[in-house]
N, C-alpha and C. Protein backbone atom coordinates (compact mmCIF):
# COMPACT_ATOMS: atom_id res chain seq x y z
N UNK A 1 -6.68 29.09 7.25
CA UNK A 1 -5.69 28.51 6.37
C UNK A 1 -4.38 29.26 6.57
N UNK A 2 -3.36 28.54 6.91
CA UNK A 2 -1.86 28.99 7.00
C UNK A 2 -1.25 29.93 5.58
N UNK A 3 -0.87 30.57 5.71
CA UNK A 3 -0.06 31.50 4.62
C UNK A 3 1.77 30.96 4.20
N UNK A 4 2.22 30.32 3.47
CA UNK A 4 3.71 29.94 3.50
C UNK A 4 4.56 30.55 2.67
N UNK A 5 5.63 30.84 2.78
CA UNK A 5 6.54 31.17 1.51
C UNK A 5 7.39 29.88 1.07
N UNK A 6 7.54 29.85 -0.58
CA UNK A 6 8.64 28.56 -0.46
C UNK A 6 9.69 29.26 -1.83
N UNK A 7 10.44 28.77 -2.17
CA UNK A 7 11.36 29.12 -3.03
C UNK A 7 11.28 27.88 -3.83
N UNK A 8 11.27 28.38 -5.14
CA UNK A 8 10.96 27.68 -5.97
C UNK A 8 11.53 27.96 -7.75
N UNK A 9 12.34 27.33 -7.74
CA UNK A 9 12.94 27.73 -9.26
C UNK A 9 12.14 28.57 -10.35
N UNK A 10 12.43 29.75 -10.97
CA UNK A 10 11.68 30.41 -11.93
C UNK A 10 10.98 29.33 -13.29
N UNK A 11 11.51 28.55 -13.99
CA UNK A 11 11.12 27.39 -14.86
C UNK A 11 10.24 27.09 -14.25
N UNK A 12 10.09 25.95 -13.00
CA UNK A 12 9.18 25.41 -12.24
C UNK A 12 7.76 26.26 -12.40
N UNK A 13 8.24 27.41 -11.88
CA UNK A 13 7.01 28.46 -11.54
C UNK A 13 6.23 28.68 -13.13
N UNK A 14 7.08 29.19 -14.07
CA UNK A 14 6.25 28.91 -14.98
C UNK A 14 5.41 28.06 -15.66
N UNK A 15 6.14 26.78 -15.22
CA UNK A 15 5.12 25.07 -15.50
C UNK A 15 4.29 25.08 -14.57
N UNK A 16 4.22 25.90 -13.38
CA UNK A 16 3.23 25.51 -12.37
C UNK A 16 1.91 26.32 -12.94
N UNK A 17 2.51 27.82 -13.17
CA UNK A 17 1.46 28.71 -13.36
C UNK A 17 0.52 28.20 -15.15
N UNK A 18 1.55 28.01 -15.99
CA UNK A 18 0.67 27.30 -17.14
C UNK A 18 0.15 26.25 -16.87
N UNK A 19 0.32 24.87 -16.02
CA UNK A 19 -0.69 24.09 -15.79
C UNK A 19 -2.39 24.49 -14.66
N UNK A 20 -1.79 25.49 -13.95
CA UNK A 20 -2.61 25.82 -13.30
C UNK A 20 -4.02 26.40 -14.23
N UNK A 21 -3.33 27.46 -15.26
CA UNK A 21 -4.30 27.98 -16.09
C UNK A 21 -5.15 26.99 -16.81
N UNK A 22 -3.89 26.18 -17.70
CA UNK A 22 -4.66 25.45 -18.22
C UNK A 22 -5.68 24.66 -17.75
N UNK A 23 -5.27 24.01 -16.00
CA UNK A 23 -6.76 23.72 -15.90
C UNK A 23 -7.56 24.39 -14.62
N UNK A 24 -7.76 25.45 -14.65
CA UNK A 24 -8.43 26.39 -14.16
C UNK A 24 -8.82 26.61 -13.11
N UNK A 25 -7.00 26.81 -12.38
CA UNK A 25 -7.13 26.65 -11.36
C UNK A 25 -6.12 27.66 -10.52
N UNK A 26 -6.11 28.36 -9.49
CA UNK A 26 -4.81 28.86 -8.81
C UNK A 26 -4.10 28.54 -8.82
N UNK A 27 -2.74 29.47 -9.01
CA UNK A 27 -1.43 28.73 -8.55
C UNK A 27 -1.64 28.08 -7.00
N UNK A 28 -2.40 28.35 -5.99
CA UNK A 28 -2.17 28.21 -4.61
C UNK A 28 -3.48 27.05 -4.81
N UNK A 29 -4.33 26.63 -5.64
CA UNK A 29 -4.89 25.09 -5.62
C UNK A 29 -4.34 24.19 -6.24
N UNK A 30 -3.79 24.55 -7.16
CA UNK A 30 -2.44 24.01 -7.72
C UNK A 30 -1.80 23.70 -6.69
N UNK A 31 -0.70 24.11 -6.39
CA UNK A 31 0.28 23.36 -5.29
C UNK A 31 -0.56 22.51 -3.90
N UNK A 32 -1.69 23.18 -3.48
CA UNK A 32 -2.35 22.26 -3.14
C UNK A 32 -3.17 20.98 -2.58
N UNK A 33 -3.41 20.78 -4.29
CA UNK A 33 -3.49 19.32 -4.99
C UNK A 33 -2.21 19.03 -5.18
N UNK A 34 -1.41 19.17 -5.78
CA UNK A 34 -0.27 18.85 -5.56
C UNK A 34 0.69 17.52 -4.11
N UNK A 35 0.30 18.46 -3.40
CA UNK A 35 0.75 18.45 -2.15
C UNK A 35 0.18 17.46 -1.58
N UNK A 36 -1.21 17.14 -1.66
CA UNK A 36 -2.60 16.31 -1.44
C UNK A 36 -2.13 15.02 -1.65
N UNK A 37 -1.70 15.13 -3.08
CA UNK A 37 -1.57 13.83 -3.89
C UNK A 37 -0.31 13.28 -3.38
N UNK A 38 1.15 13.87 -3.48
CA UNK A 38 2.22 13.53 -3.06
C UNK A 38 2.11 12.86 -1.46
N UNK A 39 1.42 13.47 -0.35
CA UNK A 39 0.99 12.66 0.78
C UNK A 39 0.65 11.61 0.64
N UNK A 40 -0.51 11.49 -0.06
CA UNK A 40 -1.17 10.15 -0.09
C UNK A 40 -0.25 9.21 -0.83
N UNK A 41 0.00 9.51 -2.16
CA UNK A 41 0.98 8.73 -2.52
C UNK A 41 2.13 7.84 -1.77
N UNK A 42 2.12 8.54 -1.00
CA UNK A 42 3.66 8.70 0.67
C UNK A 42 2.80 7.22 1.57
N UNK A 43 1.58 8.20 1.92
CA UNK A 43 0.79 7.02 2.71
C UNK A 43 0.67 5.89 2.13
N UNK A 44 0.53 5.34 0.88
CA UNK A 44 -0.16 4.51 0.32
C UNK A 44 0.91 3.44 0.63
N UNK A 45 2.17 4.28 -0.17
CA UNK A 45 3.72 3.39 -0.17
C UNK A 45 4.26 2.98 0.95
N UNK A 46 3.62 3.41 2.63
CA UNK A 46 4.05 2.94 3.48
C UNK A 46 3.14 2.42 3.69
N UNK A 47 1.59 1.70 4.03
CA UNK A 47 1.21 1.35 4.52
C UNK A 47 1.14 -0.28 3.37
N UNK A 48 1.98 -0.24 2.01
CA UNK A 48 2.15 -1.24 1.48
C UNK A 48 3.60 -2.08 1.94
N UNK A 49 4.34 -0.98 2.25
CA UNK A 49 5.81 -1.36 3.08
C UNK A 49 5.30 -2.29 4.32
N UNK A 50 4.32 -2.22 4.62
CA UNK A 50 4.02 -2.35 6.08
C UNK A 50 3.93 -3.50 5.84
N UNK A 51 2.84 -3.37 4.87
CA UNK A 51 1.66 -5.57 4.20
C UNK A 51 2.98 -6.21 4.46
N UNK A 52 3.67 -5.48 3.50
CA UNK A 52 4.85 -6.48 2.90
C UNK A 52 5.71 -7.23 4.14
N UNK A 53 6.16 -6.54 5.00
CA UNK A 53 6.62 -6.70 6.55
C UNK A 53 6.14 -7.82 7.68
N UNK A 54 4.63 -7.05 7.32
CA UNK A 54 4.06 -8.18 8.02
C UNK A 54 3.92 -9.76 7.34
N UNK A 55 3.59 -9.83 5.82
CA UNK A 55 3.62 -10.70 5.55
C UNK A 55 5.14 -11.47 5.35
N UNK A 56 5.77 -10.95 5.56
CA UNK A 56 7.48 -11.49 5.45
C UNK A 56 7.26 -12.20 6.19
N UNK A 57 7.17 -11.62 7.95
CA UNK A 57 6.86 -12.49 9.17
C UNK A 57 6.33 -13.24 9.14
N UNK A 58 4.85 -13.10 8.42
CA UNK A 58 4.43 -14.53 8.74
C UNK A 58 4.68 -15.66 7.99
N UNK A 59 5.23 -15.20 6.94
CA UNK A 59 6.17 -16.77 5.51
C UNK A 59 7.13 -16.82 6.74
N UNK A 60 7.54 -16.23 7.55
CA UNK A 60 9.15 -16.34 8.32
C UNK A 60 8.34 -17.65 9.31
N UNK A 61 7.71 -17.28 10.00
CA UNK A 61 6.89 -17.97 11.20
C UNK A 61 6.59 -19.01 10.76
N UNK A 62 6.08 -18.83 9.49
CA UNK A 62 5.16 -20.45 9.21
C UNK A 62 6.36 -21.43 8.63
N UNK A 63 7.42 -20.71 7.87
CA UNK A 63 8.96 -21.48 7.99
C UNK A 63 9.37 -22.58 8.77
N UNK A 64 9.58 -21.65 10.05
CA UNK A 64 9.78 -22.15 11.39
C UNK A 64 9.09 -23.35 11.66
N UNK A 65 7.41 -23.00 11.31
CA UNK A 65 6.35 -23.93 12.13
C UNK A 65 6.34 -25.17 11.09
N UNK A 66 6.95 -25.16 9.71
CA UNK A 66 7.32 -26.34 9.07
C UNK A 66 8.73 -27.25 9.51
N UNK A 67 9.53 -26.27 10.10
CA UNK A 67 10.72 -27.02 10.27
C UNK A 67 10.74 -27.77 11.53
N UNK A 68 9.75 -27.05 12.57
CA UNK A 68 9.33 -27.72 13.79
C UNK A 68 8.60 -29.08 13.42
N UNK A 69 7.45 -29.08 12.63
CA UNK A 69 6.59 -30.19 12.99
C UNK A 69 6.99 -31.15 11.45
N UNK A 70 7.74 -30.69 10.62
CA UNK A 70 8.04 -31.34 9.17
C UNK A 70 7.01 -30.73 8.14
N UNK A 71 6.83 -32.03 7.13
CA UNK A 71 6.55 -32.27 5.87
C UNK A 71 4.45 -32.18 6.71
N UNK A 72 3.56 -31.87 5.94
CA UNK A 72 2.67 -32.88 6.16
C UNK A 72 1.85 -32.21 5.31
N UNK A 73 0.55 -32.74 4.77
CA UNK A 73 -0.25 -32.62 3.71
C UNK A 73 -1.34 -31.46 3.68
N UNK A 74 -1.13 -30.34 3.85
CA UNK A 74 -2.31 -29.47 4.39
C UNK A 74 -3.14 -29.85 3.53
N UNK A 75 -3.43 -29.98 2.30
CA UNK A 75 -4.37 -30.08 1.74
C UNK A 75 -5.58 -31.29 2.17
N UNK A 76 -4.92 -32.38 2.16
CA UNK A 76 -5.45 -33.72 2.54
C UNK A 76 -6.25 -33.09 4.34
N UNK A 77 -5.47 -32.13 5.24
CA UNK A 77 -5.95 -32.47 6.13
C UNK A 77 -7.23 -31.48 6.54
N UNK A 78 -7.33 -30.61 5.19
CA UNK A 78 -8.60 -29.16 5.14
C UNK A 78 -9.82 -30.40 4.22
N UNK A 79 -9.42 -31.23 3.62
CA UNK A 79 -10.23 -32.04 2.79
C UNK A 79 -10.54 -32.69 4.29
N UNK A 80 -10.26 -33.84 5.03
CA UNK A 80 -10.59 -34.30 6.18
C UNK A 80 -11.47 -33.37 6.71
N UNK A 81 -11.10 -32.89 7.02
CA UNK A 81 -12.18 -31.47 8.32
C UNK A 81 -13.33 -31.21 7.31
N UNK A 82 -13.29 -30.94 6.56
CA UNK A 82 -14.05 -30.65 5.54
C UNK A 82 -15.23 -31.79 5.29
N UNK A 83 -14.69 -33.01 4.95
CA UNK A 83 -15.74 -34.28 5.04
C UNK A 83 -16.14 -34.18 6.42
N UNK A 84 -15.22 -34.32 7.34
CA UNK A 84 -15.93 -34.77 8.51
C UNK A 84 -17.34 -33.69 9.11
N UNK A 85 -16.82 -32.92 8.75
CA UNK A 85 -18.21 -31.82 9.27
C UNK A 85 -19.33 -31.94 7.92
N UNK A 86 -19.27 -32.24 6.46
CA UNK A 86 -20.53 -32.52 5.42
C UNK A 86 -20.71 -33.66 5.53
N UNK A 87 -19.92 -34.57 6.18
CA UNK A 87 -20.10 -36.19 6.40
C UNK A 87 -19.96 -36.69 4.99
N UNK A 88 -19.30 -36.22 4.23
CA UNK A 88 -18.69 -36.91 2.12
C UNK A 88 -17.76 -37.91 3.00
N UNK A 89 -17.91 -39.24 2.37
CA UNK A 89 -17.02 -39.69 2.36
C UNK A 89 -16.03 -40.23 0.52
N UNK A 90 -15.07 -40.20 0.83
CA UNK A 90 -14.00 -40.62 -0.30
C UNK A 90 -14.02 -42.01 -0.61
């Protein structure tokens, strides 16, 4: 395990070291968890940046693929495929 120094406001240090006590823990598992959590947090928010990105593109794409071919009924034509393979007819 790496050894670090950081500078860190005296206030801070005292909220660090009373939460640490209080829950019974090192200042140095303290920061941590800390540290743990703030990553992931990091990860979480980019890999939701990402959904979001990708799904932009594809509302962008499927835009496109309406303005290319028009108007037409998706619903009516998943109901079709749908009968035709249980053989229901309407």
């Amino acid at each position: 395990m790496a050894r670090v120094n950081i500078m860190i406001p005296e206030t801070m240090l005292a909220e660090v070291d009373q939460a640490a006590e209080e829950d019974n823990l090192s200042r140095s598992a303290l920061i941590q968890e800390a540290a743990r959590r703030y990553l992931e947090t990091r990860r979480i928010e980019r890999e939701a940046a990402e959904r979001k990105q990708r799904m932009e593109k594809a509302a962008a794409n499927m835009d496109k693929l309406a303005d290319k071919f028009g108007k037409w009924d998706g619903v009516g034509t998943i109901r079709q495929f749908r009968d035709q393979r249980t053989g229901a007819k309407r």
